[in-house]
C-alpha atoms as a PDB file:
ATOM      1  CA  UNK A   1      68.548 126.610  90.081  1.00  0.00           C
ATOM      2  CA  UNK A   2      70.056 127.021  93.771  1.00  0.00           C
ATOM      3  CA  UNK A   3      67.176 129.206  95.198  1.00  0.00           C
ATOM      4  CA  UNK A   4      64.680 126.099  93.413  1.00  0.00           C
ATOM      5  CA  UNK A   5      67.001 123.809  94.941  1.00  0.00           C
ATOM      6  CA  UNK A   6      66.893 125.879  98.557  1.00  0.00           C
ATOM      7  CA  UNK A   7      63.367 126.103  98.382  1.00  0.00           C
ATOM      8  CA  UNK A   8      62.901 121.875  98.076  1.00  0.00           C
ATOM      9  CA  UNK A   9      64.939 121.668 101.021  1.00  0.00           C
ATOM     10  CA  UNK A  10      63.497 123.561 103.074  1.00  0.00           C
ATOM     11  CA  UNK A  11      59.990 121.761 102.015  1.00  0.00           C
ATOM     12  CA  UNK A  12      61.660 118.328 102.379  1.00  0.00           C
ATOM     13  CA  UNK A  13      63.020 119.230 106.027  1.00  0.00           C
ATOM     14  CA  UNK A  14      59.780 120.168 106.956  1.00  0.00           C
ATOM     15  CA  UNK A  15      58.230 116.873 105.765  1.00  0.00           C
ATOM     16  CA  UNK A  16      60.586 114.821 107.022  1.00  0.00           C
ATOM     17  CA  UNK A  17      60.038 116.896 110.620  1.00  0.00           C
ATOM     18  CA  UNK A  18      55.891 116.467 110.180  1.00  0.00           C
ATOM     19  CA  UNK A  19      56.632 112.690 109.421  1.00  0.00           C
ATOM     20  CA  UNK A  20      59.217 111.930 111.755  1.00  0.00           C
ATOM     21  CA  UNK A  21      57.772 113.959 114.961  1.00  0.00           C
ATOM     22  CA  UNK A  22      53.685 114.132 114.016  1.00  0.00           C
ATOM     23  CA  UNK A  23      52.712 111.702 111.635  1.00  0.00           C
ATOM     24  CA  UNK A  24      54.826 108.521 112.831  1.00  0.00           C
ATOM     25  CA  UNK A  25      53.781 108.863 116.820  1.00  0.00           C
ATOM     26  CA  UNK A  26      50.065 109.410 115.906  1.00  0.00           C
ATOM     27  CA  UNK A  27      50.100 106.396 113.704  1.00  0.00           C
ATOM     28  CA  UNK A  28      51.669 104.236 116.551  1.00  0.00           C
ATOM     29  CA  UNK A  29      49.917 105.989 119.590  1.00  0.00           C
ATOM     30  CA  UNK A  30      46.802 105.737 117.995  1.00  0.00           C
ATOM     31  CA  UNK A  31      46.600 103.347 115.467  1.00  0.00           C
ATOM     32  CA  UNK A  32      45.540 105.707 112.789  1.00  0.00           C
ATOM     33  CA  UNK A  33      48.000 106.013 109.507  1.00  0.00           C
ATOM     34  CA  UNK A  34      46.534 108.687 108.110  1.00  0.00           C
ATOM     35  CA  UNK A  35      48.795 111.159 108.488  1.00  0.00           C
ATOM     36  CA  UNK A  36      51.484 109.226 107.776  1.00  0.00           C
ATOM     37  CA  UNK A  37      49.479 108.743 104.399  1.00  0.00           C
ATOM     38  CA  UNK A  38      48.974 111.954 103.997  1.00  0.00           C
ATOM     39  CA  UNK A  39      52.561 113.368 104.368  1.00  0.00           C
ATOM     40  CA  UNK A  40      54.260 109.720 102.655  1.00  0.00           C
ATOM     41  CA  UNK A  41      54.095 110.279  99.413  1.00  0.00           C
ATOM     42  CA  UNK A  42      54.824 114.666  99.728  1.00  0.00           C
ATOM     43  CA  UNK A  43      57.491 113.788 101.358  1.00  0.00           C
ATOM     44  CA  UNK A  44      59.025 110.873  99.085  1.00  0.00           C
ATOM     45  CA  UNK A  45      58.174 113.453  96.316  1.00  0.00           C
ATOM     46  CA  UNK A  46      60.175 116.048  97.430  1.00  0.00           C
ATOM     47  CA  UNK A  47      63.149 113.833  98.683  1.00  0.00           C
ATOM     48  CA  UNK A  48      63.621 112.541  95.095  1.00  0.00           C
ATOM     49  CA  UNK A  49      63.738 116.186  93.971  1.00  0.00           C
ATOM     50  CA  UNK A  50      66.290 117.233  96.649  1.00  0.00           C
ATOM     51  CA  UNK A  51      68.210 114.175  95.621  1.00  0.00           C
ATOM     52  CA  UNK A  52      67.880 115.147  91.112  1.00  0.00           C
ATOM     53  CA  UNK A  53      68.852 118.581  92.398  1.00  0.00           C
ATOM     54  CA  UNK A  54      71.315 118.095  94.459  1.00  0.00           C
ATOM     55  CA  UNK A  55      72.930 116.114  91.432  1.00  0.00           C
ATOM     56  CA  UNK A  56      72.115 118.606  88.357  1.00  0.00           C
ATOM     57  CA  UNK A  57      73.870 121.521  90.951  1.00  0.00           C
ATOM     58  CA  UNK A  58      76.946 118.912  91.836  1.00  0.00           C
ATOM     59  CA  UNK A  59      77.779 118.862  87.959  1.00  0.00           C
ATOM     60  CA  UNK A  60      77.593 122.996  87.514  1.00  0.00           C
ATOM     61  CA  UNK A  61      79.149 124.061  90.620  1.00  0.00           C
ATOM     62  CA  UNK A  62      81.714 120.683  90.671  1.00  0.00           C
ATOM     63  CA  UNK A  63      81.416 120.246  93.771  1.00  0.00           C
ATOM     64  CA  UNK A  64      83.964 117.353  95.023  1.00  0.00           C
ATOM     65  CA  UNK A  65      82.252 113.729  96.660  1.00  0.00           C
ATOM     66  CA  UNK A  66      82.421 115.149 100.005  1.00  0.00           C
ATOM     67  CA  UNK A  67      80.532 117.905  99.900  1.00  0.00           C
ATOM     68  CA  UNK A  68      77.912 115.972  97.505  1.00  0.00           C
ATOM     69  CA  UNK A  69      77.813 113.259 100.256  1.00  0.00           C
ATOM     70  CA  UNK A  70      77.261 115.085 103.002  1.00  0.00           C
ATOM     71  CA  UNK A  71      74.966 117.089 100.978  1.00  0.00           C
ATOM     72  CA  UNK A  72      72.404 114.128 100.031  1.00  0.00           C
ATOM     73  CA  UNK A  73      73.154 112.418 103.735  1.00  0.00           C
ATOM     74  CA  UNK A  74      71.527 115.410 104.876  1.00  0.00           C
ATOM     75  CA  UNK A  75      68.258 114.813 103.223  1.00  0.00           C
ATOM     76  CA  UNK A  76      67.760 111.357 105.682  1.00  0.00           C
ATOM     77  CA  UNK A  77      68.935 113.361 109.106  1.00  0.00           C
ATOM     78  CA  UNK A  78      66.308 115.088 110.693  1.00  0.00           C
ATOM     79  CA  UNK A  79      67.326 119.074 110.499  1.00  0.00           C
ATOM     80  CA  UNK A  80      69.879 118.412 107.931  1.00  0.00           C
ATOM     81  CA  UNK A  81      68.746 120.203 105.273  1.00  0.00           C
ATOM     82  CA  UNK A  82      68.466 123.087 107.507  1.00  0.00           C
ATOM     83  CA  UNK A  83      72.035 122.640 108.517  1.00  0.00           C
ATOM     84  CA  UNK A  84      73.190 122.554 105.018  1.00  0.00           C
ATOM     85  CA  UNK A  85      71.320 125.669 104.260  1.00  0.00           C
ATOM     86  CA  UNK A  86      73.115 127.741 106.469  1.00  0.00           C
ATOM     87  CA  UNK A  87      76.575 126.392 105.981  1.00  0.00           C
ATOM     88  CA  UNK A  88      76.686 126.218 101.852  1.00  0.00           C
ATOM     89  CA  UNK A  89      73.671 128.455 100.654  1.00  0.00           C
ATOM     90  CA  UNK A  90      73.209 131.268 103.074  1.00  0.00           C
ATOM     91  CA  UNK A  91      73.503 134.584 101.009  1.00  0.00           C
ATOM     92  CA  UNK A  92      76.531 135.351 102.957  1.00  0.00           C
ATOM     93  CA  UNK A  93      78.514 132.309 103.146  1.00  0.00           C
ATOM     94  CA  UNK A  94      77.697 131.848  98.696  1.00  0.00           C
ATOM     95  CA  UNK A  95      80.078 129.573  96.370  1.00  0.00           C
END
């Protein structure tokens, strides 16, 4: 369940980078929303599913509130699920 769970964050940072960086500043520069279309729902997508996940994997590992928050705050900070790769799933850092 954690490397599934690893896996849609990395995909959800990555959105949220295309989106944020790509996508947004093309649609405002140039007037054209396509990309923005094209990456929207992905991204929402994935979000949700970093969000279920990060919720199923709060209940087995009982993780306290803090580490849950700062777990789904990360989802809505650009890099943040990158961050919160290395500091609570890295292979050598573990449960």
């Amino acid at each position: 369940m954690i490397k599934t769970f690893r896996v849609i964050a990395f995909l959800e940072g990555v959105s949220y980078l295309l989106l944020l960086f790509i996508a947004t500043p093309i649609k405002h520069f140039t007037d054209d929303p396509t990309y923005v279309k094209m990456l929207g729902m992905p991204h929402g997508l994935l979000f949700i599913a970093y969000v279920i996940f990060a919720l199923v994997i709060r209940s087995e590992q009982k993780w306290d509130v803090k580490k849950t928050a700062i777990i789904l705050l990360a989802a809505v900070i650009p890099f943040g699920t990158f961050y919160i790769d290395k500091k609570y799933f890295s292979s050598k850092k573990g449960f």
